[in-house]
N, C-alpha and C. Protein backbone atom coordinates (compact mmCIF):
# COMPACT_ATOMS: atom_id res chain seq x y z
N UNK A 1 -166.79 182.86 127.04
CA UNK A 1 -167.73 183.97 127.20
C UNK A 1 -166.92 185.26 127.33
N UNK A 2 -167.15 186.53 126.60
CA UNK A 2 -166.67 187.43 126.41
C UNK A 2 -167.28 188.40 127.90
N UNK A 3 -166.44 189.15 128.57
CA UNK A 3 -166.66 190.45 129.30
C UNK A 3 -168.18 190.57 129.22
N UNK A 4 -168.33 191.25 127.59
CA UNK A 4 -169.32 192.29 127.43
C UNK A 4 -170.76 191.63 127.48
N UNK A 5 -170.56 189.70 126.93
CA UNK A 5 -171.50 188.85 126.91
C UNK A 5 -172.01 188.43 128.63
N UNK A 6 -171.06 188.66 129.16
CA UNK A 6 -171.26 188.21 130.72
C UNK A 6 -172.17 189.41 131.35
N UNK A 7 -171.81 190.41 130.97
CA UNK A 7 -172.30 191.35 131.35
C UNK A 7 -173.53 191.66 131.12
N UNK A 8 -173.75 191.66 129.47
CA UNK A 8 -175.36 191.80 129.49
C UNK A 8 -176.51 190.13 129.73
N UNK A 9 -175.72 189.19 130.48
CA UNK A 9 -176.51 188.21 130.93
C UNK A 9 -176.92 188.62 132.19
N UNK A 10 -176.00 189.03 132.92
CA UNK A 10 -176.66 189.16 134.31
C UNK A 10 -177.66 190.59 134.09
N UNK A 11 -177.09 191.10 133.29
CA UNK A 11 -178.56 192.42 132.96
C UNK A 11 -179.46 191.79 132.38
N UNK A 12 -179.67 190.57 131.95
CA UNK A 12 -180.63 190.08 131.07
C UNK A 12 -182.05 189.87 132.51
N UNK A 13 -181.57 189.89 133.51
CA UNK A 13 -182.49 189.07 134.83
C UNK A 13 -183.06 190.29 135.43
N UNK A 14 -184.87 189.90 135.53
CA UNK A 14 -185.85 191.35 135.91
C UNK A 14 -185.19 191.72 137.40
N UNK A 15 -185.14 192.78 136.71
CA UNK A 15 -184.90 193.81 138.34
C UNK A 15 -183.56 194.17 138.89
N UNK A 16 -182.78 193.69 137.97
CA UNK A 16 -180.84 193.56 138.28
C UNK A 16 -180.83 194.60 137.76
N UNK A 17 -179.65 195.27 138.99
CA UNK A 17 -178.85 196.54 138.27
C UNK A 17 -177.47 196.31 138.42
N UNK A 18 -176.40 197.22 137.70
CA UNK A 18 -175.14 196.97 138.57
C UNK A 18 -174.58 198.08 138.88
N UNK A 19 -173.52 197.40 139.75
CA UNK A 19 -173.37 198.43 141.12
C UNK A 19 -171.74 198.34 141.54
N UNK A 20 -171.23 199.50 141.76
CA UNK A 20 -169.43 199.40 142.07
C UNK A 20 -169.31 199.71 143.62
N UNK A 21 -169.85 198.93 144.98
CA UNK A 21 -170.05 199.23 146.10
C UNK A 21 -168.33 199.29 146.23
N UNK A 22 -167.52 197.88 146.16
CA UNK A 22 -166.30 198.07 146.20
C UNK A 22 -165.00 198.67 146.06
N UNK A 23 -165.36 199.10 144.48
CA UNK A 23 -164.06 199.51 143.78
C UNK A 23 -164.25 199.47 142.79
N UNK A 24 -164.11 200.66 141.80
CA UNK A 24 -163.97 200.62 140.67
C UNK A 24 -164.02 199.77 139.76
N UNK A 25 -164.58 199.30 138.58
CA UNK A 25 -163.97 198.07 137.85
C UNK A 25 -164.76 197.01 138.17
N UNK A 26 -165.11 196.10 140.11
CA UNK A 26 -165.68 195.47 140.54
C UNK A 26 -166.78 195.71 139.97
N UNK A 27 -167.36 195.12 138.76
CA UNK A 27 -169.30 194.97 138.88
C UNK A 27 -169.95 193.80 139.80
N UNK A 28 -170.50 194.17 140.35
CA UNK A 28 -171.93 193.73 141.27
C UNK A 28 -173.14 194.02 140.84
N UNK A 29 -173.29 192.46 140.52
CA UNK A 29 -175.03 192.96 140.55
C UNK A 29 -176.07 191.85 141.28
N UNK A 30 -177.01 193.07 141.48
CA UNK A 30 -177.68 192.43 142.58
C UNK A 30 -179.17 192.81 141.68
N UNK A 31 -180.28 192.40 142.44
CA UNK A 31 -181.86 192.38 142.80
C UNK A 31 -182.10 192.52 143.95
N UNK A 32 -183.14 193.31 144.30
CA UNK A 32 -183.54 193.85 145.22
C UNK A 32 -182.61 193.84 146.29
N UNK A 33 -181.28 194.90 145.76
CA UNK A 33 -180.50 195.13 147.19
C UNK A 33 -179.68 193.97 147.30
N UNK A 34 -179.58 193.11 147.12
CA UNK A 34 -178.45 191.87 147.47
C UNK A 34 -177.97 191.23 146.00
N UNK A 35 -176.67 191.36 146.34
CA UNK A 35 -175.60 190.97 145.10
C UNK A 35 -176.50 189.27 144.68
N UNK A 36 -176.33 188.80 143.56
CA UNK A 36 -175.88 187.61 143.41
C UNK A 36 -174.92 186.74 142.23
N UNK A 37 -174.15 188.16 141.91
CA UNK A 37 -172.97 187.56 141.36
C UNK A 37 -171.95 188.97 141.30
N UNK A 38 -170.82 188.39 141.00
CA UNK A 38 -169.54 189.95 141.16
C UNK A 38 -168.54 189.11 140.56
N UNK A 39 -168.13 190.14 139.80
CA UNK A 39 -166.71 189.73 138.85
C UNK A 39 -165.89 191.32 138.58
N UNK A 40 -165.28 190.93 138.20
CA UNK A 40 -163.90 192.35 137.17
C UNK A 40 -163.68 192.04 136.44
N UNK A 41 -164.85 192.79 135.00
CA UNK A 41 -164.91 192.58 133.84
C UNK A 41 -163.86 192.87 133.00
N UNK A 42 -162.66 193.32 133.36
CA UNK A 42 -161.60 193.41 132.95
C UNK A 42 -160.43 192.98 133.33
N UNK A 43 -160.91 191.65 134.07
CA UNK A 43 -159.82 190.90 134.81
C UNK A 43 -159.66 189.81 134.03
N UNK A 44 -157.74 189.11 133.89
CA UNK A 44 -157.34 188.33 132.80
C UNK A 44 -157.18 187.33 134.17
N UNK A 45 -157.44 185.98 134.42
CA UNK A 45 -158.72 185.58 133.67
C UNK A 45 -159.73 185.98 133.84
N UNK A 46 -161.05 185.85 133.13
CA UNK A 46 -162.27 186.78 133.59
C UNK A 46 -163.23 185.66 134.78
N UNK A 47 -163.67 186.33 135.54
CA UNK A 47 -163.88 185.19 136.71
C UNK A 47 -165.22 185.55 136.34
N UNK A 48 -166.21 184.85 137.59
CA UNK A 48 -167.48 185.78 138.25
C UNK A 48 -167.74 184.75 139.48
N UNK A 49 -168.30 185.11 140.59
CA UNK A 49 -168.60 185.02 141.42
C UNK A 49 -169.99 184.38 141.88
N UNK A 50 -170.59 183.70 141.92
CA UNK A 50 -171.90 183.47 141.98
C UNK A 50 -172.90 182.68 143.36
N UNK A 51 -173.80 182.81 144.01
CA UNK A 51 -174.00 182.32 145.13
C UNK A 51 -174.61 181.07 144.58
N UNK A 52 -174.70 180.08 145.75
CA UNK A 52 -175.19 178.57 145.21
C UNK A 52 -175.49 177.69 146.47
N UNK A 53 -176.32 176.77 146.28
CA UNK A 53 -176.79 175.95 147.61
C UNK A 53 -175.41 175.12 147.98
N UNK A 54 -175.23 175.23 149.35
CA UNK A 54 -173.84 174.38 149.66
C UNK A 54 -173.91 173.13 149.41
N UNK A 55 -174.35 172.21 149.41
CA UNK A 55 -174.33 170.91 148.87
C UNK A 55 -174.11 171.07 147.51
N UNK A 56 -174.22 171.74 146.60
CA UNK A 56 -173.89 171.70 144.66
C UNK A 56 -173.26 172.20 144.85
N UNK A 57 -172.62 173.66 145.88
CA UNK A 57 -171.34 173.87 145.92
C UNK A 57 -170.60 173.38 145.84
N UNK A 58 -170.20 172.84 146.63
CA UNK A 58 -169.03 171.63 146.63
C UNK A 58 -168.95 170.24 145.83
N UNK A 59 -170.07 170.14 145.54
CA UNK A 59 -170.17 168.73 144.23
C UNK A 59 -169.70 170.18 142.71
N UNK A 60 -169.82 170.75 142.98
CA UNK A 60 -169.60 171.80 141.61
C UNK A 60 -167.87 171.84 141.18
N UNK A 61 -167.17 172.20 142.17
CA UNK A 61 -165.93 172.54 143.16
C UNK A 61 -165.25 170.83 142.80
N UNK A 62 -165.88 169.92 142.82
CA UNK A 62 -165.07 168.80 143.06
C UNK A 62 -165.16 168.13 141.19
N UNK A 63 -166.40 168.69 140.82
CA UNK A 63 -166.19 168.08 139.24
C UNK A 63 -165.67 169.34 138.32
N UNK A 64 -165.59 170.36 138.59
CA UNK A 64 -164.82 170.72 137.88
C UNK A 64 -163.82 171.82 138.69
N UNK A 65 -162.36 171.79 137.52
CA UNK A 65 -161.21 172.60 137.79
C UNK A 65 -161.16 173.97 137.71
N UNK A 66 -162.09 174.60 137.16
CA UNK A 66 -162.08 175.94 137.14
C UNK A 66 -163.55 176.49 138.45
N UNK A 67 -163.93 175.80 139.13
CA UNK A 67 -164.60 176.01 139.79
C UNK A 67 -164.27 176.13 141.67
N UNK A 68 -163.83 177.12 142.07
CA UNK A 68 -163.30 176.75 143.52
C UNK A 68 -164.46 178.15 144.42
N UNK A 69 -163.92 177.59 145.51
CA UNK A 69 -164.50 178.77 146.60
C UNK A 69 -164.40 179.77 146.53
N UNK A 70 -165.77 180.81 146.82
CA UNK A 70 -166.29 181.83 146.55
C UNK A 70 -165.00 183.15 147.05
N UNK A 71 -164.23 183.91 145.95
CA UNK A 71 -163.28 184.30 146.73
C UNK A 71 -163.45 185.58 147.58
N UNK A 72 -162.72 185.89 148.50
CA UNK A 72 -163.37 187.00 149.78
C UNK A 72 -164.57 186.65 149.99
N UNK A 73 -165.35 185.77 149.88
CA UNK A 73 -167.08 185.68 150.22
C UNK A 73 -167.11 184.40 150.98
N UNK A 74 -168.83 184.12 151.43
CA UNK A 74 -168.56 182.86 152.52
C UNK A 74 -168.59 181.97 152.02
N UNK A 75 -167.35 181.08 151.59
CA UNK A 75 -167.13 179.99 151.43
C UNK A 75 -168.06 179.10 151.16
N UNK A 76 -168.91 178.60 151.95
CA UNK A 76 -170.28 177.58 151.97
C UNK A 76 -171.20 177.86 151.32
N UNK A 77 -171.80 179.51 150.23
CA UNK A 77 -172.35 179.36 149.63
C UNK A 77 -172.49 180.15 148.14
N UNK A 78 -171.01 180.63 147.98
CA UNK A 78 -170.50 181.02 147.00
C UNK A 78 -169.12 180.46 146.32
N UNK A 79 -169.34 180.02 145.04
CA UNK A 79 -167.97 179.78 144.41
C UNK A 79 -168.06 180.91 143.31
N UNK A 80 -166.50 180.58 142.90
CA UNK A 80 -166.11 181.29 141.85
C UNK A 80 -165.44 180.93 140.42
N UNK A 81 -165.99 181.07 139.31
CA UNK A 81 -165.90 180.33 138.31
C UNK A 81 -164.83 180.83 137.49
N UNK A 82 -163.57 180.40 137.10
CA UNK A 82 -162.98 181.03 135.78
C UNK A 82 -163.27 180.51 134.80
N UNK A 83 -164.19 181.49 134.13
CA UNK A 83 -164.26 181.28 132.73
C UNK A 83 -163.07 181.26 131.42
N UNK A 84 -164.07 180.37 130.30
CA UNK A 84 -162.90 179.31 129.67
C UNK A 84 -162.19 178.49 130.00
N UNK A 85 -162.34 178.26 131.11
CA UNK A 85 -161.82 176.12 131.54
C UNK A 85 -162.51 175.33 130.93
N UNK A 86 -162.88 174.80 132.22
CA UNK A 86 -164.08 173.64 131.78
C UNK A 86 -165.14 173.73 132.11
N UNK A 87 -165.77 175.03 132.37
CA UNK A 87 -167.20 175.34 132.46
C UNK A 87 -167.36 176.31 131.13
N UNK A 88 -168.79 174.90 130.06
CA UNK A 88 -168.89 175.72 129.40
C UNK A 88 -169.90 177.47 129.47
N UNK A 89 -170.36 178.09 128.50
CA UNK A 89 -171.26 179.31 128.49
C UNK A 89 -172.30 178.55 129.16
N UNK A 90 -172.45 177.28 128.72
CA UNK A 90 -174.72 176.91 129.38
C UNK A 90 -174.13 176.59 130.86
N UNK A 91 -173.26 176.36 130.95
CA UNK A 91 -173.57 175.84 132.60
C UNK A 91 -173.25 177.68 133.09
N UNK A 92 -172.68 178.06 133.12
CA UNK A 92 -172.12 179.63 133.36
C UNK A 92 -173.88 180.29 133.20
N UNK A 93 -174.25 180.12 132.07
CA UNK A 93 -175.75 180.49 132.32
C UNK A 93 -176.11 180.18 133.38
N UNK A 94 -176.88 178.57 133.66
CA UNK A 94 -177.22 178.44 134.67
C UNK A 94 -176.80 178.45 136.22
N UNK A 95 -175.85 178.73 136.45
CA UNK A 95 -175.06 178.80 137.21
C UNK A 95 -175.32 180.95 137.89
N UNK A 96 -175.74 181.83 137.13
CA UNK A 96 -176.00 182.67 137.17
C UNK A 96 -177.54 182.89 137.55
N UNK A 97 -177.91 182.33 136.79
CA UNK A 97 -179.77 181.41 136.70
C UNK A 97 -180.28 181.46 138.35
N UNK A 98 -179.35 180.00 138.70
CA UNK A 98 -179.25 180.08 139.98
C UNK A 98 -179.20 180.94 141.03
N UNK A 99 -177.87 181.56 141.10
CA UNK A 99 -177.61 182.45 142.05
C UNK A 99 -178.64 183.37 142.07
N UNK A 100 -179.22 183.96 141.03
CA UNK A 100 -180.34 185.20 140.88
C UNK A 100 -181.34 184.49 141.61
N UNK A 101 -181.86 183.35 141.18
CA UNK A 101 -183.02 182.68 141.68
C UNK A 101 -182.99 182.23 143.27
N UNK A 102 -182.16 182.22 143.59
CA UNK A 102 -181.05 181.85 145.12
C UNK A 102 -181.65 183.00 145.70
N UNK A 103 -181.23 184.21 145.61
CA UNK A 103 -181.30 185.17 146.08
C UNK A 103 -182.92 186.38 145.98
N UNK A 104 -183.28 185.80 144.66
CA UNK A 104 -184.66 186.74 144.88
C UNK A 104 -186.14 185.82 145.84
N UNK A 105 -185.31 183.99 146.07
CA UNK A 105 -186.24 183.46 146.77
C UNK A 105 -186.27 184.06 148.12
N UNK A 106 -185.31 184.53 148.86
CA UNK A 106 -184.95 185.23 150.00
C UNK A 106 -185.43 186.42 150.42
N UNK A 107 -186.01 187.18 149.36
CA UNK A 107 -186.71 188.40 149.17
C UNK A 107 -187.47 188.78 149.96
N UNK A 108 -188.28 189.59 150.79
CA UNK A 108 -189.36 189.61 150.97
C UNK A 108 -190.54 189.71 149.75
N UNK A 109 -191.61 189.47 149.59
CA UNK A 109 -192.47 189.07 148.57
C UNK A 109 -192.76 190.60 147.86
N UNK A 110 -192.90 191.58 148.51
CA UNK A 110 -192.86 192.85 148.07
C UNK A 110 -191.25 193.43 147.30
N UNK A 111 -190.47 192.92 147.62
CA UNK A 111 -189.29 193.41 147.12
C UNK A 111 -188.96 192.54 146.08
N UNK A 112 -189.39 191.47 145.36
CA UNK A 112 -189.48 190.72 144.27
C UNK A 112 -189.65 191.75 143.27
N UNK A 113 -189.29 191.13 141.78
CA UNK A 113 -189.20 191.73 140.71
C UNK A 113 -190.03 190.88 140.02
């Protein structure tokens, strides 16, 4: 998956914007106010970040090698994926899928998209 393809997936999801709270370069994007994925679209390898229920966390983490703990984030319910291992684009989809869906269930019902 290319940068620019990663990029307009997580723009593909209602109500996501992105956002450089960190640092330059860092995209974040969130829905309603809370991240649910962050990468550096110009980072060799290209990562992204994504939140996830802790139990598939760690079954995620243990079947595959490019998949480890969420980095600087809390451990238990974020990993972080390098893309081009062995996670192909559909799981990287869903895996994004997720985290968005993770996070807009948390919402209050008015702040939904």
């Amino acid at each position: 998956m290319s940068p620019a393809k990663l990029r307009r997936l997580c723009l593909s999801f209602p109500g996501t914007i992105e956002d450089f709270p960190f640092a330059p370069g860092v995209s974040v994007f969130k829905v309603g106010g809370k991240m649910f994925a962050l990468t550096r679209l110009d980072g060799a390898p290209l990562e992204v970040s994504v939140k996830c229920d802790p139990e598939l966390a760690v079954s995620l983490r243990n079947s595959y090698s490019a998949i480890r703990p969420g980095y600087h984030l809390n451990k238990r319910h974020w990993n972080t994926v390098t893309l081009g291992g062995d996670v192909d684009d559909a799981l990287v989809r869903d895996l994004l899928e997720d985290s968005y869906d993770l996070v807009v269930d948390g919402l209050p019902r008015a702040a939904r998209p």
